[in-house]
Protein backbone atom coordinates (compact mmCIF):
# COMPACT_ATOMS: atom_id res chain seq x y z
CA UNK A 1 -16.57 -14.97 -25.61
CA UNK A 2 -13.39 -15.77 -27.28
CA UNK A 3 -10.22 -14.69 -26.09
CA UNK A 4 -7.28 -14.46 -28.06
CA UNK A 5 -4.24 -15.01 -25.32
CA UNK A 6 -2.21 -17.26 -25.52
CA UNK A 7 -2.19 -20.44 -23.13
CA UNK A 8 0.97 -21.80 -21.09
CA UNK A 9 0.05 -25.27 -20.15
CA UNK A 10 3.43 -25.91 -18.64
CA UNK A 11 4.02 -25.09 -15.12
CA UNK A 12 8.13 -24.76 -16.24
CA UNK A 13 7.39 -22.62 -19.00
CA UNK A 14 10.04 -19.33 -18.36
CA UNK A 15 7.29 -17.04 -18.32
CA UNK A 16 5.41 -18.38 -15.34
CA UNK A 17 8.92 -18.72 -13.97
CA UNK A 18 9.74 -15.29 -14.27
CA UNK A 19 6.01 -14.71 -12.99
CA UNK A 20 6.55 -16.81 -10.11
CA UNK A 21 10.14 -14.37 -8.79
CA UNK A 22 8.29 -11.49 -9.45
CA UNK A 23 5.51 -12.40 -7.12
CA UNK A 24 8.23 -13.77 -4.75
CA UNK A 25 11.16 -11.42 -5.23
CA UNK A 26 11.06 -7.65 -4.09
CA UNK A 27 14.19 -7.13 -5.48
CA UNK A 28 13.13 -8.52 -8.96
CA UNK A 29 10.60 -6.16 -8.29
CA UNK A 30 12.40 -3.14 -8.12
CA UNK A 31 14.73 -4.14 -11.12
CA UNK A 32 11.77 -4.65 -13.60
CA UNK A 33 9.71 -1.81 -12.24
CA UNK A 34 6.69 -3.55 -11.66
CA UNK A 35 4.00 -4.88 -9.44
CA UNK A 36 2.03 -8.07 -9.56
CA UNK A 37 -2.23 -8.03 -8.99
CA UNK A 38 -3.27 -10.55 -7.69
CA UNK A 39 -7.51 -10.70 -8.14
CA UNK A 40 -10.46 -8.70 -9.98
CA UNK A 41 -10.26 -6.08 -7.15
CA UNK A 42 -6.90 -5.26 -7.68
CA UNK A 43 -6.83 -5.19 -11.28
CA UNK A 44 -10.30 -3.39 -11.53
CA UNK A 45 -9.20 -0.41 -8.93
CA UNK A 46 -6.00 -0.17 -10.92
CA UNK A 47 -7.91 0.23 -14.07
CA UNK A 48 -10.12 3.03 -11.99
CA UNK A 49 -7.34 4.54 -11.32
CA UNK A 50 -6.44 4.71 -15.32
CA UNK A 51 -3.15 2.62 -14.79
CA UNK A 52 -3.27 0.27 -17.59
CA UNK A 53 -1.69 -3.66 -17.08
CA UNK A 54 1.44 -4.84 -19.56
CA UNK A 55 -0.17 -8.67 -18.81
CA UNK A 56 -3.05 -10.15 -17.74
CA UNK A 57 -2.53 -13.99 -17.00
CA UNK A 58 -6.34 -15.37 -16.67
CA UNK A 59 -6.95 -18.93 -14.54
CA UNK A 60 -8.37 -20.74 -17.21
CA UNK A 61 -11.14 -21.92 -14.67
CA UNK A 62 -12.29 -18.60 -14.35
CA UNK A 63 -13.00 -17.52 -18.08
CA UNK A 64 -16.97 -18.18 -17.75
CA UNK A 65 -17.57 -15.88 -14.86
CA UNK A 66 -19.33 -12.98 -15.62
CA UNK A 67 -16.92 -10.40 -13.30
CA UNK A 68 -13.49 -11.70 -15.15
CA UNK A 69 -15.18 -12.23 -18.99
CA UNK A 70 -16.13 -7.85 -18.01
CA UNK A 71 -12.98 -7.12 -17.10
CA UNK A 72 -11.29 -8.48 -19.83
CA UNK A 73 -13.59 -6.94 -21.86
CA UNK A 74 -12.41 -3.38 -20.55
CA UNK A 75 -8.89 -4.45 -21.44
CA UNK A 76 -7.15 -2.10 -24.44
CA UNK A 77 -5.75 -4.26 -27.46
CA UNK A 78 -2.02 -3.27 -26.23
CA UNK A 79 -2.61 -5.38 -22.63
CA UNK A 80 -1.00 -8.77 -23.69
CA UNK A 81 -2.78 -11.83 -22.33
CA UNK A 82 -1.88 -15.26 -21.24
CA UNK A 83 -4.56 -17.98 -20.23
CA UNK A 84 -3.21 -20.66 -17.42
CA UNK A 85 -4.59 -23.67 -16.64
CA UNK A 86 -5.28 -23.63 -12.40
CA UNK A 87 -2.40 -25.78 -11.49
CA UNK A 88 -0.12 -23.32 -13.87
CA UNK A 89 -1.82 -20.60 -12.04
CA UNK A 90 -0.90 -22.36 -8.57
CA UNK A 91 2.91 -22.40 -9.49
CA UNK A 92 2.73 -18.48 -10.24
CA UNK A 93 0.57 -17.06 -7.24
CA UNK A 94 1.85 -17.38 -3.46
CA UNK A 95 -1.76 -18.07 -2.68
CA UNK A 96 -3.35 -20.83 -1.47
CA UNK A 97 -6.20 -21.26 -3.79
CA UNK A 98 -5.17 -19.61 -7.11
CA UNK A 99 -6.67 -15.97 -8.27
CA UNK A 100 -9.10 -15.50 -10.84
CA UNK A 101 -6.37 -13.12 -12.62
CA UNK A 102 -2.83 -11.65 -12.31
CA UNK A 103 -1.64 -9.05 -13.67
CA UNK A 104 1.51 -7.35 -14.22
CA UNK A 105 1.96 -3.16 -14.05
CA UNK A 106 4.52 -0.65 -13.74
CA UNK A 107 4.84 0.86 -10.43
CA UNK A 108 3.68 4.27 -10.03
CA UNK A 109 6.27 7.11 -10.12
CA UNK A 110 4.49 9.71 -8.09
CA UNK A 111 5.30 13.47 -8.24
CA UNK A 112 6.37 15.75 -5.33
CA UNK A 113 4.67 15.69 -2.37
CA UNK A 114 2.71 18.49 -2.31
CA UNK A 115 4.29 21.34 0.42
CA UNK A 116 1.09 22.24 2.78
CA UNK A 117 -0.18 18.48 2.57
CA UNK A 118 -1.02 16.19 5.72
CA UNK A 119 1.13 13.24 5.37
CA UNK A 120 2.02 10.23 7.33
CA UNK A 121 5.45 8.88 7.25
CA UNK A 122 6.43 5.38 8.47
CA UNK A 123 9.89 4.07 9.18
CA UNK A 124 11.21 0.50 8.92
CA UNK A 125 7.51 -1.20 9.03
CA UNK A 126 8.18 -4.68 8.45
CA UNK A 127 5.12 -6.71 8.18
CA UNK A 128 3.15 -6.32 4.95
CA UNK A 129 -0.13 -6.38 6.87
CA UNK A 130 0.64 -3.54 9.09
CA UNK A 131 1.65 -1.81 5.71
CA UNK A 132 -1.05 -2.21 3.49
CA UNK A 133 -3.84 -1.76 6.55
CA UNK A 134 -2.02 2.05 7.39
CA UNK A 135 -2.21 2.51 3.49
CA UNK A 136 -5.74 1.63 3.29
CA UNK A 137 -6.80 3.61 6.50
CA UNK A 138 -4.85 6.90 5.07
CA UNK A 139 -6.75 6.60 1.85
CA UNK A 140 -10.40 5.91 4.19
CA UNK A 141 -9.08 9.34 6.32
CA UNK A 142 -8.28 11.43 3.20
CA UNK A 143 -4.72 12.23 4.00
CA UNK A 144 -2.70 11.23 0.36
CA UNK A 145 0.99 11.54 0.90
CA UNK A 146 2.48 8.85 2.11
CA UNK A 147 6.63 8.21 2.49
CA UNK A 148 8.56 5.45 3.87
CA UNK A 149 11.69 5.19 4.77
CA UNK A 150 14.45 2.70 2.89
CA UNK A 151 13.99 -0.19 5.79
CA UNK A 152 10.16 -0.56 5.21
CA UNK A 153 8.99 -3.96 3.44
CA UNK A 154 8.50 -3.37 -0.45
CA UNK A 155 5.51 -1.39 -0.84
CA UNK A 156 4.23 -2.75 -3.63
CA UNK A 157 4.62 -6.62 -2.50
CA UNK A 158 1.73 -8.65 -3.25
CA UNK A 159 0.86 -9.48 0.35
CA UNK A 160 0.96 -5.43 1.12
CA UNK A 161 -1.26 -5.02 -2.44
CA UNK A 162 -3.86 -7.16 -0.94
CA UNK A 163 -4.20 -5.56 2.37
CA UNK A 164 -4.43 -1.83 0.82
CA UNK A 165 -6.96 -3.16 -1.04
CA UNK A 166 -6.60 -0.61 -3.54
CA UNK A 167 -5.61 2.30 -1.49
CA UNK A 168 -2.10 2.33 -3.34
CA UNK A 169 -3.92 3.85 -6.01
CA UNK A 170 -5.44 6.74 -4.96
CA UNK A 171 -2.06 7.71 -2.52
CA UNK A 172 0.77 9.55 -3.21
CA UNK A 173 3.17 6.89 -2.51
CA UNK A 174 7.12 7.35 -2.37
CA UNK A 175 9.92 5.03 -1.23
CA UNK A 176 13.26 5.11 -0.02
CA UNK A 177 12.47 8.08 1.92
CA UNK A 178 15.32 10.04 4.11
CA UNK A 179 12.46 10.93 6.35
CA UNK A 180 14.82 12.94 8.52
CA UNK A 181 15.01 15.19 5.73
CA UNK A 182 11.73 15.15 4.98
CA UNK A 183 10.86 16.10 8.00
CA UNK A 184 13.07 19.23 8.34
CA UNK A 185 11.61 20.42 4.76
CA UNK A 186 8.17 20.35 5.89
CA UNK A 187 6.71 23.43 7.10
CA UNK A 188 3.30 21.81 9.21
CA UNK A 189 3.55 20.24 12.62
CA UNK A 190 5.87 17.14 12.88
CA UNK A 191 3.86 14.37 15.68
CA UNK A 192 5.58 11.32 16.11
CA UNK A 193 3.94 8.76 18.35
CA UNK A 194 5.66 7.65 21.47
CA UNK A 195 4.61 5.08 24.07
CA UNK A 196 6.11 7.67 26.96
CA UNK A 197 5.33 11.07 25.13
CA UNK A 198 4.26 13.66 27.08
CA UNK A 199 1.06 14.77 25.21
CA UNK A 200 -2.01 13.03 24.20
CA UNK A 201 -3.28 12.64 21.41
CA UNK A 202 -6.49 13.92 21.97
CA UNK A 203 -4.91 17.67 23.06
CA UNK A 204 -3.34 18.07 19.80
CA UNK A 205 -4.81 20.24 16.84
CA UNK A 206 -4.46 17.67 13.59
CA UNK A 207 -6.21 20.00 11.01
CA UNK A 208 -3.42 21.87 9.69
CA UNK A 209 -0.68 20.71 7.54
CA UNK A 210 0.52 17.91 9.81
CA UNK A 211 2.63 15.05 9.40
CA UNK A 212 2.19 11.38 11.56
CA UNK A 213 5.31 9.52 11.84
CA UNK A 214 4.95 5.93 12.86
CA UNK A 215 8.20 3.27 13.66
CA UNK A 216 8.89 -0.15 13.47
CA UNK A 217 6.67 -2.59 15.29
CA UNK A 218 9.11 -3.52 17.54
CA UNK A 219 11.54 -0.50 18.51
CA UNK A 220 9.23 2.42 17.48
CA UNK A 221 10.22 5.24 16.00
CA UNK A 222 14.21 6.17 16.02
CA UNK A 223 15.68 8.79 18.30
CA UNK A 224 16.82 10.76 14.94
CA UNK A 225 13.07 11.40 13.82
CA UNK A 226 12.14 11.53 17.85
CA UNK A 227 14.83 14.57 18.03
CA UNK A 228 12.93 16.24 14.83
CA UNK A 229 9.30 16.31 16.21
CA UNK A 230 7.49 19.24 17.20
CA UNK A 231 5.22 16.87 19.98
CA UNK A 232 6.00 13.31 21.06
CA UNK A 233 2.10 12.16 21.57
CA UNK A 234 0.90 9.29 23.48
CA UNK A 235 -2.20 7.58 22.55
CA UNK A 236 -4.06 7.09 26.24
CA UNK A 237 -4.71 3.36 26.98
CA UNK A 238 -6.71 3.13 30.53
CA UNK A 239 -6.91 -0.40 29.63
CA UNK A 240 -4.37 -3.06 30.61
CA UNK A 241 -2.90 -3.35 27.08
CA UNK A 242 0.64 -2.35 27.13
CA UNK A 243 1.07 -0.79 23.48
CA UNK A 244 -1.27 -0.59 19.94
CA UNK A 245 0.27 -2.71 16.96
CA UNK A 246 1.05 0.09 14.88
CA UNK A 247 -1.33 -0.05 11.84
CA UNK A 248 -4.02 0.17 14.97
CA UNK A 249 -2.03 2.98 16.17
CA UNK A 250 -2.16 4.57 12.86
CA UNK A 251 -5.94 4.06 12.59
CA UNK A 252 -6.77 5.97 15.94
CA UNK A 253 -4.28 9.22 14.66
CA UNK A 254 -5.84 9.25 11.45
CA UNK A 255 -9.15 8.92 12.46
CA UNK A 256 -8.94 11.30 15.51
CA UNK A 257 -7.79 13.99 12.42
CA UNK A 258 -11.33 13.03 10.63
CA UNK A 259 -13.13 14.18 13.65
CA UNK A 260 -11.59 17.35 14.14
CA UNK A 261 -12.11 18.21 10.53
CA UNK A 262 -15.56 17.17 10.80
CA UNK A 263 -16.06 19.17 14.01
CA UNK A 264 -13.83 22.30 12.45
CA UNK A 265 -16.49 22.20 9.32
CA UNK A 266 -19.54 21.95 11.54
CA UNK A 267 -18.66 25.34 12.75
């Protein structure tokens, strides 16, 4: 198949520039509106999720394979497309061997959250990892709101894109979150977890409307949102580990909910 994008041969051409801050930049980011795909799963679970690409910018060594020539296929006429060679493509992505695709995309604007919904709120996480693994375990769990306060890395970094692995687009996602104030507006149960809290895990009802407030890997989760809680839980550790990196903290809450809802609908 023929393809009727344009090719940038040079890697100083201003366009693969430009490419190469956005992918780099969160604050270039932010001012354009935008997110950068990196890969066929990311592009393909955006297009699932009927969020349609500005750009497509195609690694010109990747044009025969079957997966990329289908997706590009898909495309509508209005998604503009640019055809790199690999070493043009290498200048653009942060990765180490270049992507089949990128693709650029307006971040989502997402609407309320709704009132009775379960919801997990994180404050100041820092490491893109921890990010998009929480992201991609609330979308496994079923719990869709998710809101994070103004200190947390960009949500919609490439690095935190790839570790959701496409979990951004089925959540409710909102950003620079007063979470102290989102916590005193919601009506459900407010847990925050807490190395010394004083209840497990395990003895609390997660069913309801609840929300499951996570901190920063390294001092938790502030004494403001600690005041605002309704339990401080503890997840019990008879092992000899001294504390759960918090994306693994996450998983167990989340997951713990899943049973009870599983148990609650077996009667």
């Amino acid at each position: 198949m023929q393809y009727t994008g344009k090719t940038i041969s040079s890697p100083h051409n201003d366009e693969v520039k430009q490419l190469a801050r956005l992918v780099q930049n969160s604050r270039e980011r932010r001012k354009q509106g935008l997110m950068v795909l990196e890969g066929i799963h990311l592009i393909q679970s955006c297009l699932e999720a009927g969020l349609l690409p500005q750009r497509v910018y195609v690694n010109a060594q990747a044009l025969a394979h079957a997966e990329v020539a289908a997706l590009l296929a898909s495309l509508p006429a209005s998604c503009a497309l640019a055809i790199l060679p690999e070493p043009v493509m290498a200048k653009a992505s942060a990765l180490a061997t270049p992507p089949e695709l990128l693709a650029l995309c307006a971040r989502p604007q997402p609407a309320a959250p709704a009132a009775a919904a379960a919801r997990v709120l994180l404050e100041d996480i820092q490491d893109p990892g921890n990010l998009g693994t929480i992201l991609r375990c609330a979308a496994a769990s079923g719990v869709r709101e998710v809101l994070l306060s103004k200190g947390c890395v960009d949500v919609y970094s490439p690095k935190v894109l790839r570790a959701g692995m496409g979990a951004h687009f089925v959540l409710s996602i909102h950003e620079q979150v007063e979470l102290a104030q989102a916590m005193r507006g919601f009506a459900g149960r407010k847990l925050v977890t807490y190395l010394e809290g004083s209840s497990s895990l395990y003895s609390q009802d997660l069913t309801g409307a609840v929300a499951l407030v996570f901190g920063n890997e390294g001092a938790g989760v502030s004494p403001a949102l600690l005041a605002l809680a309704d339990a401080r839980i503890r997840i019990p550790m008879p092992g000899h580990a001294e504390s759960l990196n918090v994306a693994m903290a996450a998983t167990v809450c989340l997951f713990e909910r899943v049973r009870q809802l599983e148990l609650a609908a077996a009667g």
